[in-house]
C-alpha atoms as a PDB file:
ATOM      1  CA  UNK A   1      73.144  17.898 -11.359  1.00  0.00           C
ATOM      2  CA  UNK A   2      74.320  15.675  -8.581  1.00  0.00           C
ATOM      3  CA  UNK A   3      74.878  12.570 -10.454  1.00  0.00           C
ATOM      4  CA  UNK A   4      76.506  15.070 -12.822  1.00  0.00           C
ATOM      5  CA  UNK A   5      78.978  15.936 -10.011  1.00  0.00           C
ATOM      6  CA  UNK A   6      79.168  11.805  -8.333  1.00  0.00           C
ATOM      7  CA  UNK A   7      80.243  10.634 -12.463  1.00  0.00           C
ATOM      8  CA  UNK A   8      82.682  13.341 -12.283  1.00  0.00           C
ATOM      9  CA  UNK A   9      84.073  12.478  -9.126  1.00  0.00           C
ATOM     10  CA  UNK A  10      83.829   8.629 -10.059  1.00  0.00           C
ATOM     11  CA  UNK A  11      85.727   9.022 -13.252  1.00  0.00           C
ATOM     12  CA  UNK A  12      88.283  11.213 -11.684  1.00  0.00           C
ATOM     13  CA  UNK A  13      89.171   8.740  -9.062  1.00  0.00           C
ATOM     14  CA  UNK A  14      89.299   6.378 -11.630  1.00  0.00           C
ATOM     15  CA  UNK A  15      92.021   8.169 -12.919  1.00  0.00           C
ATOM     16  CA  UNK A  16      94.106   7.851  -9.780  1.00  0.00           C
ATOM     17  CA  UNK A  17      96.408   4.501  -9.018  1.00  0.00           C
ATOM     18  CA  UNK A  18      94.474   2.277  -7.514  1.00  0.00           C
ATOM     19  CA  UNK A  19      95.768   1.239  -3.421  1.00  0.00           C
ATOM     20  CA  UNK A  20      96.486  -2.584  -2.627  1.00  0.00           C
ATOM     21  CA  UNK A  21      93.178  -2.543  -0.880  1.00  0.00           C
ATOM     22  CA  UNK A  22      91.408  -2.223  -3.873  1.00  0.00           C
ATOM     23  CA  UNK A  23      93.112  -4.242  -5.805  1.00  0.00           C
ATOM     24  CA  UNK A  24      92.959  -6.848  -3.267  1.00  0.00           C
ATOM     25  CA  UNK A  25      89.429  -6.936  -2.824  1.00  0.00           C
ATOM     26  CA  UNK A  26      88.088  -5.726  -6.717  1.00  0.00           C
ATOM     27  CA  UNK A  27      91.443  -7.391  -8.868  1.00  0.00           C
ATOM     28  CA  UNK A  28      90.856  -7.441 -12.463  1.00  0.00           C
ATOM     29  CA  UNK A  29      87.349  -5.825 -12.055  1.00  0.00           C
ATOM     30  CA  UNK A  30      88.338  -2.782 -11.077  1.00  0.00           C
ATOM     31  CA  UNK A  31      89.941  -1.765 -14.453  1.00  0.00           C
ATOM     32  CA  UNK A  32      86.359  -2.733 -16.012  1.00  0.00           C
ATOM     33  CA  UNK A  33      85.096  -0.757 -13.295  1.00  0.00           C
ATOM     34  CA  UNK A  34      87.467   2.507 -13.569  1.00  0.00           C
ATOM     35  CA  UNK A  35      86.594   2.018 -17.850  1.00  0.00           C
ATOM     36  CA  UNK A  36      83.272   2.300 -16.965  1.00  0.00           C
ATOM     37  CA  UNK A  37      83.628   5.184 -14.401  1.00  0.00           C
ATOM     38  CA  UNK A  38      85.579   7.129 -17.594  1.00  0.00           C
ATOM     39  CA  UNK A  39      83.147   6.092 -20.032  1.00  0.00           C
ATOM     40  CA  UNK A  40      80.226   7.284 -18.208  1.00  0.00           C
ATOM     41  CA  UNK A  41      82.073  10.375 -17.412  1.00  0.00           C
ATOM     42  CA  UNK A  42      82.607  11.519 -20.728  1.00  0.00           C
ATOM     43  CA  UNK A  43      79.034  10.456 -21.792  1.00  0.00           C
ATOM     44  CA  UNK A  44      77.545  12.847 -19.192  1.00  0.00           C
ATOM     45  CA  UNK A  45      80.079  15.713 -19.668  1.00  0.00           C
ATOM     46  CA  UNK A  46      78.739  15.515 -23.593  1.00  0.00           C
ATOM     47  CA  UNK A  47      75.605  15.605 -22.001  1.00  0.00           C
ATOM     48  CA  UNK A  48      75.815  18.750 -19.736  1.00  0.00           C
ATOM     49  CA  UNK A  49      77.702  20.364 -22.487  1.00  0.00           C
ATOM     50  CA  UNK A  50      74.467  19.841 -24.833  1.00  0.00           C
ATOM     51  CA  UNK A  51      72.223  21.029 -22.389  1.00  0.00           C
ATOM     52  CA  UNK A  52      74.530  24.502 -21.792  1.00  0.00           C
ATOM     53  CA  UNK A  53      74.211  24.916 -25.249  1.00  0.00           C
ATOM     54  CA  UNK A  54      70.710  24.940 -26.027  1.00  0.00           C
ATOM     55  CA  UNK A  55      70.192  27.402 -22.045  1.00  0.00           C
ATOM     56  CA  UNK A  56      72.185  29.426 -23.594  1.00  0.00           C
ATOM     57  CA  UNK A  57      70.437  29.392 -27.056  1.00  0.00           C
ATOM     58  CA  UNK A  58      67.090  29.640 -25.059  1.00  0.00           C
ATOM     59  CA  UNK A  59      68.792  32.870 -23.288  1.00  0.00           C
ATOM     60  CA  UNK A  60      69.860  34.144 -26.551  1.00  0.00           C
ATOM     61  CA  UNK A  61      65.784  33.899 -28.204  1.00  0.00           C
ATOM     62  CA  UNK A  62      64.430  34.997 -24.677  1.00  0.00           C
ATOM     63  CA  UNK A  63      66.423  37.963 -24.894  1.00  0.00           C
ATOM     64  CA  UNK A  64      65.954  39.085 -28.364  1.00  0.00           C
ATOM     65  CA  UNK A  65      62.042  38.454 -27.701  1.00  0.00           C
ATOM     66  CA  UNK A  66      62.112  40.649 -25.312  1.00  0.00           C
ATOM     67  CA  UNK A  67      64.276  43.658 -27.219  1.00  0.00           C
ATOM     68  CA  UNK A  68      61.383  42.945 -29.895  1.00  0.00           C
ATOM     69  CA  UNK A  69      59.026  43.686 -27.107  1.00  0.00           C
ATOM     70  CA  UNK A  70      60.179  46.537 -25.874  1.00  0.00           C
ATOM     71  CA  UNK A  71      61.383  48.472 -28.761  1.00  0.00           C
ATOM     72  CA  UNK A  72      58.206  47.388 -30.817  1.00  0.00           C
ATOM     73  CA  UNK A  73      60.478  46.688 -33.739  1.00  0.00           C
ATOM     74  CA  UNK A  74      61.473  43.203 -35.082  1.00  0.00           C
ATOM     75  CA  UNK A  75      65.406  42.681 -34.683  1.00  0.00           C
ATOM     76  CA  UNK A  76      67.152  40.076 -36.709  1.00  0.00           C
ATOM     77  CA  UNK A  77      69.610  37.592 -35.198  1.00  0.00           C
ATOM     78  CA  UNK A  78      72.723  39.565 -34.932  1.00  0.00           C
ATOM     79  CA  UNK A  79      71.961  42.513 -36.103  1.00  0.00           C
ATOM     80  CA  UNK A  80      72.979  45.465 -33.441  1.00  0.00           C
ATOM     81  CA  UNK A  81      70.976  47.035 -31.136  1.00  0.00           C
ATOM     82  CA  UNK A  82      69.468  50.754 -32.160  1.00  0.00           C
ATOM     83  CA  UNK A  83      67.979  51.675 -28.858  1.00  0.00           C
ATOM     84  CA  UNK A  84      68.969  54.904 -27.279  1.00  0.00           C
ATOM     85  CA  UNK A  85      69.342  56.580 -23.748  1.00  0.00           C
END
């Protein structure tokens, strides 16, 4: 999770101008560097995004599981809930 956050940070800086400091001391390799930044940015958010999906899919089954458990019934994917209070 923290390189997660350091990529973000890195690619968002890399969106900013760059100061005459840095372009004094990186010069042409600090466009290759702020591509790469962006690149690897997006490649990890696609990454995290994957990995929400399939907690939240693994949420989903746990839960269902569970209703199965408890109500002693087998409930299909979707289908609404029949317990009562």
């Amino acid at each position: 999770m923290a390189a997660l956050a350091l990529m973000a940070g890195a690619a968002m800086g890399a969106l900013l101008p760059r100061s005459r400091t840095e372009e004094e001391t990186l010069g042409g390799a600090g466009g290759e560097l702020a591509r790469q930044a962006r690149q690897t940015g997006g490649e990890l958010a696609e990454k995290a995004s994957r990995v929400a999906e399939r907690a939240v899919q693994a949420g989903k089954d746990e839960a269902e599981r569970t209703l199965r458990q408890e109500t002693g019934s087998p409930q299909e994917a979707g289908s609404p809930s029949r317990m009562t209070h």
